[in-house]
Protein backbone atom coordinates (compact mmCIF):
# COMPACT_ATOMS: atom_id res chain seq x y z
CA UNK A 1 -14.61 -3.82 -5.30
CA UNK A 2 -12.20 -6.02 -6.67
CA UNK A 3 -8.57 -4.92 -7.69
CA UNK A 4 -7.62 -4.36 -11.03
CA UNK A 5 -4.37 -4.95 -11.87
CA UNK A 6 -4.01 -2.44 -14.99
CA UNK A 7 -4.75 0.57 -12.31
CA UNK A 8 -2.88 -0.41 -9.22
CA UNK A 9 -0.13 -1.87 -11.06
CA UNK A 10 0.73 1.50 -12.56
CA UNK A 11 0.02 3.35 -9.06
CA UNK A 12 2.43 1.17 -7.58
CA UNK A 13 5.42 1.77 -10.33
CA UNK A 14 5.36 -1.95 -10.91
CA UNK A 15 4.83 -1.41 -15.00
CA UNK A 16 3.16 0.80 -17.25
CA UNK A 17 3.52 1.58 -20.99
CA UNK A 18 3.33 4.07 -23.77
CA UNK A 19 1.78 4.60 -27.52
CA UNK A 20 5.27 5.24 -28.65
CA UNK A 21 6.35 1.40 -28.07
CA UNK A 22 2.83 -0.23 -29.10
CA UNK A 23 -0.31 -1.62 -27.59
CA UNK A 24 0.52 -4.66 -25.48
CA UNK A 25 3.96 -4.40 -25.10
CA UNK A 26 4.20 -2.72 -21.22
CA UNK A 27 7.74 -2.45 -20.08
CA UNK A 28 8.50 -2.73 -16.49
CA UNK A 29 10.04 -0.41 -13.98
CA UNK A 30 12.69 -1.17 -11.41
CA UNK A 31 9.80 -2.04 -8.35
CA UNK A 32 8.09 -4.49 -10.98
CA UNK A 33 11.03 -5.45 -12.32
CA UNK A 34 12.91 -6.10 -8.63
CA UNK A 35 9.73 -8.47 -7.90
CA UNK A 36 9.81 -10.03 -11.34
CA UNK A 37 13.55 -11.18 -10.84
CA UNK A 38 12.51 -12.87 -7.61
CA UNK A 39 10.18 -15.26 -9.28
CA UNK A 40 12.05 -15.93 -12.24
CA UNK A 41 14.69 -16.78 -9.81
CA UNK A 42 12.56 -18.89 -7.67
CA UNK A 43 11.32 -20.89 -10.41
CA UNK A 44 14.72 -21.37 -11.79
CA UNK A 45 16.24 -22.81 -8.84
CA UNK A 46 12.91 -25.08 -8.61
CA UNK A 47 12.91 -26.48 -11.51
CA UNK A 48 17.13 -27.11 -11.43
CA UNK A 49 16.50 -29.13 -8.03
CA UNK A 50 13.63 -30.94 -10.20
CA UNK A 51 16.03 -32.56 -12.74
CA UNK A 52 16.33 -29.78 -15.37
CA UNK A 53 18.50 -28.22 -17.71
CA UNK A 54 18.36 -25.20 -18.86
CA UNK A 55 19.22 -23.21 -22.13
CA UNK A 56 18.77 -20.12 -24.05
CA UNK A 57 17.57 -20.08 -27.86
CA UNK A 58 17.00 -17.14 -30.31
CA UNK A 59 13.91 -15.39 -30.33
CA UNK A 60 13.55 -16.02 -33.82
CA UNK A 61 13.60 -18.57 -36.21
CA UNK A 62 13.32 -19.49 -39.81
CA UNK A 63 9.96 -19.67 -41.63
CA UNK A 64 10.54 -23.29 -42.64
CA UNK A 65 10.93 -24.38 -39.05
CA UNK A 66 7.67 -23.27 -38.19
CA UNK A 67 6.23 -25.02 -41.65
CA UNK A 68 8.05 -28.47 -39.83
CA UNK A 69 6.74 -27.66 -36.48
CA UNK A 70 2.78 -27.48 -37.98
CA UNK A 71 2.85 -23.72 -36.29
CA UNK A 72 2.84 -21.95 -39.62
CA UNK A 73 -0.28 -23.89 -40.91
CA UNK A 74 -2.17 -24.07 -37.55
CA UNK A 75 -1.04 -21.03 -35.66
CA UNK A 76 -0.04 -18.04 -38.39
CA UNK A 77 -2.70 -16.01 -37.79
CA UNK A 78 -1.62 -15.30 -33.68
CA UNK A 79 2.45 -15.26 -35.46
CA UNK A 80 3.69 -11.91 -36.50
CA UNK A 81 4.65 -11.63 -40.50
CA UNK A 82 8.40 -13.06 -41.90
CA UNK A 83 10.91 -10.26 -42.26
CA UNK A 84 12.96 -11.16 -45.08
CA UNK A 85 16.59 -11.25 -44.82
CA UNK A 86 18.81 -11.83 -47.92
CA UNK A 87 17.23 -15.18 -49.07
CA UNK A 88 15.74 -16.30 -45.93
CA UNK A 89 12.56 -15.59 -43.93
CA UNK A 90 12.98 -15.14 -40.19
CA UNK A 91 9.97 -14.93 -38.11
CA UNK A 92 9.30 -14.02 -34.35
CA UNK A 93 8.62 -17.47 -32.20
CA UNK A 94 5.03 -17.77 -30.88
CA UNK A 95 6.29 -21.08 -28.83
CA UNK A 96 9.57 -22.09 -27.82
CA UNK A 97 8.97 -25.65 -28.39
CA UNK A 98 10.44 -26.25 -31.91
CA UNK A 99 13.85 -24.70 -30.66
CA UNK A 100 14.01 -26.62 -27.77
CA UNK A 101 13.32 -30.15 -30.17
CA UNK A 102 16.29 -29.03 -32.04
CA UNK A 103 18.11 -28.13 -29.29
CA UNK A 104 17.32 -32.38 -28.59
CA UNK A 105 18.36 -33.18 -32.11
CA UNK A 106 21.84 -31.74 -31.85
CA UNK A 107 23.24 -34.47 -29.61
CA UNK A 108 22.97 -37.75 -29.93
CA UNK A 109 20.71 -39.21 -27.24
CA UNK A 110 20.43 -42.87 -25.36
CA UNK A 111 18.13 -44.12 -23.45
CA UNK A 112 20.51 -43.15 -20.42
CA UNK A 113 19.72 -39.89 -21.06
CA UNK A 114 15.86 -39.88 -20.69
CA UNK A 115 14.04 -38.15 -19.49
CA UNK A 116 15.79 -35.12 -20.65
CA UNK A 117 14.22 -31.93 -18.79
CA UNK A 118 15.01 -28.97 -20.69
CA UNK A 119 13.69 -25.21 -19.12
CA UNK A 120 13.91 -21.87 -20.54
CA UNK A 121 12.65 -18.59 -19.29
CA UNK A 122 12.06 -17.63 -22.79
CA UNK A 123 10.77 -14.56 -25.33
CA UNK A 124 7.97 -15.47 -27.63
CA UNK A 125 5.88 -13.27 -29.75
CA UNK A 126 1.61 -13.49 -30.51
CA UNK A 127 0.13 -10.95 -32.68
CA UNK A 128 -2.98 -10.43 -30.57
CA UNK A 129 -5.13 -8.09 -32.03
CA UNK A 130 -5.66 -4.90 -30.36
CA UNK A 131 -9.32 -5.50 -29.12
CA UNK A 132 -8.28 -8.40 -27.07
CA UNK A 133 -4.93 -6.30 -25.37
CA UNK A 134 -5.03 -5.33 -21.75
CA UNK A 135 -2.89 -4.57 -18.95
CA UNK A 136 -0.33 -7.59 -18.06
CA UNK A 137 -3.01 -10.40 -19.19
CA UNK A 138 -3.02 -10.11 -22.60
CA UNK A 139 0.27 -8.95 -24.24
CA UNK A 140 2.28 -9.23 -27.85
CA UNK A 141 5.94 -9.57 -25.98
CA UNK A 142 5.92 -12.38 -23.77
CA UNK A 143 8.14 -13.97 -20.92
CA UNK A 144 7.53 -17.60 -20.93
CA UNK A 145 8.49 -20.34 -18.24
CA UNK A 146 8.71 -23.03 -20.39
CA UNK A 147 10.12 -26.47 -20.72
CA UNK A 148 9.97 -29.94 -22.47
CA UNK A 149 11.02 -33.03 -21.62
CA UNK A 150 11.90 -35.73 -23.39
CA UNK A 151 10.96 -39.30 -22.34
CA UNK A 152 10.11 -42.78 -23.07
CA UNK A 153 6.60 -43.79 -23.50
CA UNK A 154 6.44 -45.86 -20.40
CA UNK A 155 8.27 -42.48 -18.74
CA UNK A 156 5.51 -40.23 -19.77
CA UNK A 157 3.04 -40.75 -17.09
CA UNK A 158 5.63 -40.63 -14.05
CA UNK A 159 6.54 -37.74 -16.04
CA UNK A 160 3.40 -35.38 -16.56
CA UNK A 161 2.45 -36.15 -12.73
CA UNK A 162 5.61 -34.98 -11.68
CA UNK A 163 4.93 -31.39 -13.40
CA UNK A 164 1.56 -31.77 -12.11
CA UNK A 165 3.12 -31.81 -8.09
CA UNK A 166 5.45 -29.03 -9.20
CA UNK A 167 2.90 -27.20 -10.03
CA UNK A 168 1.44 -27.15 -6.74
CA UNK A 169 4.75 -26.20 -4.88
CA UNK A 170 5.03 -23.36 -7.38
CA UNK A 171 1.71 -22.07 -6.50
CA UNK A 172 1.97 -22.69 -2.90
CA UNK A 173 5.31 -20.75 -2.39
CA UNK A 174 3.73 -17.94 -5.07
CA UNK A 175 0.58 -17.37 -2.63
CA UNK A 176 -1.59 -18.40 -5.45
CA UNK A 177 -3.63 -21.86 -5.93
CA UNK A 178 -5.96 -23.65 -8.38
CA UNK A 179 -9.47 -23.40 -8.62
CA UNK A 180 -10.09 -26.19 -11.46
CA UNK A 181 -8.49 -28.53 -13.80
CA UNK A 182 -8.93 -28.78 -17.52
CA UNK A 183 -8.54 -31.65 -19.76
CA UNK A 184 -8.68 -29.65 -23.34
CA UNK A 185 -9.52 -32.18 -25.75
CA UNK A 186 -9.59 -32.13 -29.77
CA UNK A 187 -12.98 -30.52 -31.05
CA UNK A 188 -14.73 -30.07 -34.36
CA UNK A 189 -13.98 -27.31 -36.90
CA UNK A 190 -9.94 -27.33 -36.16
CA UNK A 191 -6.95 -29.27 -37.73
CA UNK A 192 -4.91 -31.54 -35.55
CA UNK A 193 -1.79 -33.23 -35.96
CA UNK A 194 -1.31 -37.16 -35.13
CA UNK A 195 -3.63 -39.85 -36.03
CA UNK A 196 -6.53 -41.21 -33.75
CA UNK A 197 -4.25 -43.78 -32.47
CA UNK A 198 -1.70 -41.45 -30.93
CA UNK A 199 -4.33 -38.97 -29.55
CA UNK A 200 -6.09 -41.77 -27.52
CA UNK A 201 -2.22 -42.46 -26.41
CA UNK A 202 -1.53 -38.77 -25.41
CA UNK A 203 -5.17 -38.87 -23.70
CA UNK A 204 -4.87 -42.04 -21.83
CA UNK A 205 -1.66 -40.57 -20.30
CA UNK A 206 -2.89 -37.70 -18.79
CA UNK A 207 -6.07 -39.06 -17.62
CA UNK A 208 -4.37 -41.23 -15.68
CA UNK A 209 -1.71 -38.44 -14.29
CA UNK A 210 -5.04 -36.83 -13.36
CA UNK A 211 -6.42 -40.13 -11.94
CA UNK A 212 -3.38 -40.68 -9.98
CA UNK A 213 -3.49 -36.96 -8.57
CA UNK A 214 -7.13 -37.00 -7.21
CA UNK A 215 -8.03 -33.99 -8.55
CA UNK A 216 -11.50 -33.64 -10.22
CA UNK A 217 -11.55 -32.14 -13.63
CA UNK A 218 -14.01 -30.83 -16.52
CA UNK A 219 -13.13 -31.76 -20.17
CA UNK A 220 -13.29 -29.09 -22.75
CA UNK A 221 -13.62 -30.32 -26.68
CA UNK A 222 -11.70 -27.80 -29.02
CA UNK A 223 -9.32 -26.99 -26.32
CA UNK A 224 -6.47 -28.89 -27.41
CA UNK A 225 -3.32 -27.79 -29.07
CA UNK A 226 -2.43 -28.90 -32.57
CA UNK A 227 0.05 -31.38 -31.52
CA UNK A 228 -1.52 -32.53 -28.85
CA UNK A 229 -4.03 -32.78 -25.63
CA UNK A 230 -3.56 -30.62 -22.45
CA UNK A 231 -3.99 -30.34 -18.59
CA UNK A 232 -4.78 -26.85 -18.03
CA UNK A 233 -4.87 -25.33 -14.63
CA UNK A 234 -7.12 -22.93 -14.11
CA UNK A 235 -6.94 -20.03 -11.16
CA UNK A 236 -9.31 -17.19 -10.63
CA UNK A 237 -8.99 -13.53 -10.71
CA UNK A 238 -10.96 -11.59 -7.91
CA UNK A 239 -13.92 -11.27 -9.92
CA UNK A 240 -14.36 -14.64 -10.25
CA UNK A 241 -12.78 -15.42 -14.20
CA UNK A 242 -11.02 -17.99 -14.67
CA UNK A 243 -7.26 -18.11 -16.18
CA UNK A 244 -4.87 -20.94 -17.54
CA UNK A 245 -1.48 -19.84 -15.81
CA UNK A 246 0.14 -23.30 -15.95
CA UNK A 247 -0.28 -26.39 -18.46
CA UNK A 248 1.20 -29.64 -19.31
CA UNK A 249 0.66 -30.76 -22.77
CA UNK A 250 1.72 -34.48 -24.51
CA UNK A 251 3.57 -34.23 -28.28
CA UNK A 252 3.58 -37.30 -30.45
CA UNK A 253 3.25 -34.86 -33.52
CA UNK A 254 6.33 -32.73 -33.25
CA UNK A 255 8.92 -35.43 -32.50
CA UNK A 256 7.30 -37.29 -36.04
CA UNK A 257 8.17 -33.95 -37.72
CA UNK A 258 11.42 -33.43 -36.61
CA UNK A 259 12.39 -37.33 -36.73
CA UNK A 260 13.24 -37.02 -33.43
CA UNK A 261 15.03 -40.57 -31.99
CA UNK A 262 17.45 -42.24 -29.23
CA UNK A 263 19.07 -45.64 -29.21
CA UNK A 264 17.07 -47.83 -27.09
CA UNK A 265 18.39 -50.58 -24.64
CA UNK A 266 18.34 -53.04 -27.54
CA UNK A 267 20.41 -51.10 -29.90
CA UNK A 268 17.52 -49.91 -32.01
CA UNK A 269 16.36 -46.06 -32.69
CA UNK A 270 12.82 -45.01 -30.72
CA UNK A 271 10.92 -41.83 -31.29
CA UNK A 272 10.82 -39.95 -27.69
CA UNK A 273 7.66 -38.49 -26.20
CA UNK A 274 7.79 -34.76 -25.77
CA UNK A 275 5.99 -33.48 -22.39
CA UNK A 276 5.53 -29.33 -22.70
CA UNK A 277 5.07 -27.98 -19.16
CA UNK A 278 4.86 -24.19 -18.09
CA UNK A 279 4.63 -24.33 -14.48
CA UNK A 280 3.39 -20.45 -14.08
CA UNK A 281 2.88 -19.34 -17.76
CA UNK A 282 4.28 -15.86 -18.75
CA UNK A 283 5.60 -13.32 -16.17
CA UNK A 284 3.33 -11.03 -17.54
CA UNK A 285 0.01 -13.25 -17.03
CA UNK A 286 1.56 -14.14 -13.95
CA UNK A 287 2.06 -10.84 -12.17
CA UNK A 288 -1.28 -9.14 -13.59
CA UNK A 289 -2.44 -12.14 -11.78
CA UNK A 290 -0.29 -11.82 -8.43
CA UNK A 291 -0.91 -7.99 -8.18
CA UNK A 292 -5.15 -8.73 -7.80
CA UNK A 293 -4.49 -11.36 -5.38
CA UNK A 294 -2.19 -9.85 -3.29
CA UNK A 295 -3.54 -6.43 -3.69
CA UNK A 296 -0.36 -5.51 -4.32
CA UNK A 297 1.19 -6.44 -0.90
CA UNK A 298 3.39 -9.23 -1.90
CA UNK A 299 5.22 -11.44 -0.09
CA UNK A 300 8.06 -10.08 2.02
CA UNK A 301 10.41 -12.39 -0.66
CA UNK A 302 9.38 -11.04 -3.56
CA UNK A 303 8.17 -7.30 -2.23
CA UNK A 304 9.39 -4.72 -4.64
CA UNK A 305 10.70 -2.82 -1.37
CA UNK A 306 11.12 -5.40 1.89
CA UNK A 307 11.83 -3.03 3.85
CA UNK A 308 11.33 1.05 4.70
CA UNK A 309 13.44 3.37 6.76
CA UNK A 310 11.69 6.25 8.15
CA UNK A 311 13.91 8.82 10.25
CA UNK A 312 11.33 10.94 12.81
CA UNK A 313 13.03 13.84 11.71
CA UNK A 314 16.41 15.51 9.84
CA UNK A 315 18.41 14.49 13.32
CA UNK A 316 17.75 10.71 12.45
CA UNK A 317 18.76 11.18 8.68
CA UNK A 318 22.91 9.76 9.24
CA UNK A 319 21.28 6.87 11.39
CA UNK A 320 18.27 5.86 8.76
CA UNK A 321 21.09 5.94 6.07
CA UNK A 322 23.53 3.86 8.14
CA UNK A 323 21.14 1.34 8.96
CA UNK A 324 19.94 0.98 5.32
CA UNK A 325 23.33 0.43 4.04
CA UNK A 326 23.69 -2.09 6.85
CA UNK A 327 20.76 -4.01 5.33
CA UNK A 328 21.66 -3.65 1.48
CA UNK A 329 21.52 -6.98 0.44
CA UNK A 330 17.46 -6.66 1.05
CA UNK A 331 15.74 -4.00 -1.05
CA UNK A 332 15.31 -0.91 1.32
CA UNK A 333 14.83 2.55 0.66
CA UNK A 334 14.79 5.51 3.02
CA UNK A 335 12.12 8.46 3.05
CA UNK A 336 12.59 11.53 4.30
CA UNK A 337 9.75 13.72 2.85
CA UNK A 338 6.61 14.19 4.82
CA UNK A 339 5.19 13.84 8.34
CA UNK A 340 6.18 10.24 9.73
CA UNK A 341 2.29 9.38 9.78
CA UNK A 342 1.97 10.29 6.04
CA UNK A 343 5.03 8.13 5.22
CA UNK A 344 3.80 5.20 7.09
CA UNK A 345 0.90 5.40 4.76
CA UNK A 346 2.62 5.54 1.51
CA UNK A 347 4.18 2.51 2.86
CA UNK A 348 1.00 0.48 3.67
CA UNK A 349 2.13 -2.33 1.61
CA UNK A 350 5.74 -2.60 2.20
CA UNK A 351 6.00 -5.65 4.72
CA UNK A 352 8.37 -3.93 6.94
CA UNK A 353 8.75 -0.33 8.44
CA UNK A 354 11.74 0.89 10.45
CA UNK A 355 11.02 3.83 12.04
CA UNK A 356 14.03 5.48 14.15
CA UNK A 357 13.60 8.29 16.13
CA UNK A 358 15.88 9.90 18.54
CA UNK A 359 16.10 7.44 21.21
CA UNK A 360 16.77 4.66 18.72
CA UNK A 361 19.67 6.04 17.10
CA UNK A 362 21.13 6.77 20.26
CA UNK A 363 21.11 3.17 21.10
CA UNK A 364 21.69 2.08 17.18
CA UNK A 365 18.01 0.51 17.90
CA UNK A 366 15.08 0.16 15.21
CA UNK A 367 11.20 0.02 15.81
CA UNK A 368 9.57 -2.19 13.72
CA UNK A 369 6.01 -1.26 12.41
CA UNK A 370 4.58 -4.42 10.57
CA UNK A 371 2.23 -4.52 7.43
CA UNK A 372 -0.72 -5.57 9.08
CA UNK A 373 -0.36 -2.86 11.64
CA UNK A 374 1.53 -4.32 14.59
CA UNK A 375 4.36 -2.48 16.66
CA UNK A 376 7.87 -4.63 17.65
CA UNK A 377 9.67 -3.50 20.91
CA UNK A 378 12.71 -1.30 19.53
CA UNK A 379 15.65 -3.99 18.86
CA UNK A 380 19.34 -3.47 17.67
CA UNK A 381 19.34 -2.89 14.19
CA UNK A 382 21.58 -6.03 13.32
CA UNK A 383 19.18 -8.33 14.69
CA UNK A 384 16.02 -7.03 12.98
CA UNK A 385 17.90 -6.99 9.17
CA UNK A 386 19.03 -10.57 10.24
CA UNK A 387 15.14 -11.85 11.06
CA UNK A 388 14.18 -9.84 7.87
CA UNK A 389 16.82 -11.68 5.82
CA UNK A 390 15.62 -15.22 7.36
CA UNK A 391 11.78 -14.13 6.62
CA UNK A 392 13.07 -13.60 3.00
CA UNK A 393 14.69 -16.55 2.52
CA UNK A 394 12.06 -18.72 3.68
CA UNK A 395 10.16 -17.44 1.49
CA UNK A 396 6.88 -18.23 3.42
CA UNK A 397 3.45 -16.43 2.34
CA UNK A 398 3.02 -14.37 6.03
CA UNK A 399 1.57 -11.20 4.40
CA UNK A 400 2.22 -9.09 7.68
CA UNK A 401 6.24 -10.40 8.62
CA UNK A 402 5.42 -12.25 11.32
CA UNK A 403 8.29 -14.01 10.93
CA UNK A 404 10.62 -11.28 12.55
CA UNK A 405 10.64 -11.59 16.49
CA UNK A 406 11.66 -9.31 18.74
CA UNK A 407 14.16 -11.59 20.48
CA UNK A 408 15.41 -13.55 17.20
């Protein structure tokens, strides 16, 4: 039967929520959030060693920024009202992307300077409506990983294919991968921004990103954003449905509106190309995601708990605590409640069990149970919180620890 993550999610203290804060805004608790930090950290550091910058911007912005952007006349029925403050209107951002233009705009920019890769792990806000709310997949409060860059036309291409291979490392180091690529496409019946002329631009470049990747792909008319055409990357829940978790978009539209330029090699002013790229969407889409693939049993790097100390019995309690504080810098816990085989079992999905008995803390020894059932030789305890550090580090996608050894 497959896993839902709504259910085992809130068995495993990874989120939950409650009337009193609202439909689709879960919070999460300190197992969830522990795992959450990992990715966002992950991605972070990826995307730093990629060429980008990153920045923070306010979660809220002025009505008439949105009326520039084309959200507020495209997009205000998924935006939350204005509250009004003294004479202005603020609203709640349902895309970070007019910030981050600004946050372009405030320097003045050369051709030196492109592409400019900026990344934010950002709020934004959609007022879904309450029929469409569930679990971690479809939420109001949302944790984007989000960037733009901003490029040359003759960059863009190089550009969009380089998201497209960071994409793949993402999802390789996540345990995750793509089942299908989308090319969403304008359609009848919608408003778009941009003339003909710069559509067939924005489409030309990512066919040929897609071209250049060898990966097959299914348009989809109607698909597109406002500003602009879309890669979509699709990756499938356990029951088969398909999800966009990561996207790369091409913007001629809002540079136009926000008379975006740089100085060109000749001297003159260009308009830049703006590339929006989420590499693994929202956290929340993300980890309603990772908790049906993984069944909750991440991997060891981003396991709520990497490791659990189990003392045989009260005699063992100063050595299980010892030990634990030895390995701090990993996220242990010790239980003590409960026969040792009932404990083993509440742990089923923690990657790494440490069970010390008598004998071992006589000889300041650990025996290691792994996740998928295997028994290690008892080894000092130094030696198996140093393999479990390295296993963490790597940050490889063995479900059972196979990276510790008994001899490391």
């Amino acid at each position: 039967m497959p896993v839902d993550h709504r259910k085992l999610g809130r068995e495993l203290d990874l989120f939950d929520s409650d009337p009193l804060i609202g439909a689709g805004l879960p919070f999460w608790l300190p197992g969830g959030a522990a795992a959450r930090h990992e990715v966002e950290s992950f991605l972070y550091d990826l995307e730093r060693r990629a060429g980008y910058r990153h920045v923070y911007s306010p979660a809220l912005g002025r009505r008439k920024m949105y009326e520039l952007s084309g959200h507020w006349s495209n997009f205000a029925d998924d935006m939350f009202p204005p509250m009004r403050v003294g004479d202005d209107e603020l609203v709640l951002r349902p895309s970070l992307c007019p910030h981050h233009a600004l946050i372009f705009s405030a320097r003045g920019r050369s051709y030196r300077d492109l592409p400019l890769r900026i990344a934010e792990l950002g709020p934004m806000y959609r007022a879904e409506r309450s029929g469409v709310l569930g679990g971690l997949s479809r939420v109001r409060s949302i944790l984007l990983n989000d960037a733009h860059i901003f490029c040359a036309e003759d960059q863009a291409g190089a550009e969009v294919a380089g998201v497209l291979g960071l994409m793949r490392q993402a999802h390789a180091v996540l345990g995750m991968g793509a089942v299908s690529y989308r090319l969403s496409l304008r359609g009848p019946g919608k408003r778009y921004g941009g003339d003909d002329a710069v559509w067939a631009r924005a489409e030309a470049l990512l066919r040929g990103a897609l071209a250049d990747a060898k990966v097959a792909y299914v348009e989809a008319a109607g698909e597109a954003a406002f500003y602009g055409p879309k890669i979509d990357v699709q990756v499938a829940d356990p029951s088969g449905r398909e999800w966009t978790l990561a996207t790369v978009q091409v913007d001629y539209h809002q540079p136009e509106r926000f008379k975006l330029g740089y100085v060109n090699a000749s001297g003159g002013r260009d308009r830049p190309v703006m590339v929006h790229r989420s590499l693994a969407g929202s956290m929340e889409r993300l980890f309603g995601h990772l908790i049906e693939v993984h069944e909750g049993a991440f991997p060891v790097w981003y396991a709520p708990v990497q490791l659990a100390v189990l003392p045989v019995g009260a005699d063992q309690d100063a050595a299980a605590r010892e030990f634990a504080a030895e390995a701090a810098d990993l996220r242990v816990e010790v239980l003590h409640d409960g026969s040792v085989g009932a404990r083993i079992r509440k742990c089923r999905r923690v990657p790494y069990i440490a069970v010390i008995g008598a004998r071992e803390a006589a000889e300041r020894q650990v025996a290691l149970r792994l996740r998928d059932g295997r028994r290690l030789d008892p080894m000092p305890g130094a030696a198996a919180i140093a393999s479990i550090r390295a296993a963490a580090r790597s940050r490889g996608q063995d479900q059972a620890g196979a990276e510790v050894r008994a001899n490391p």
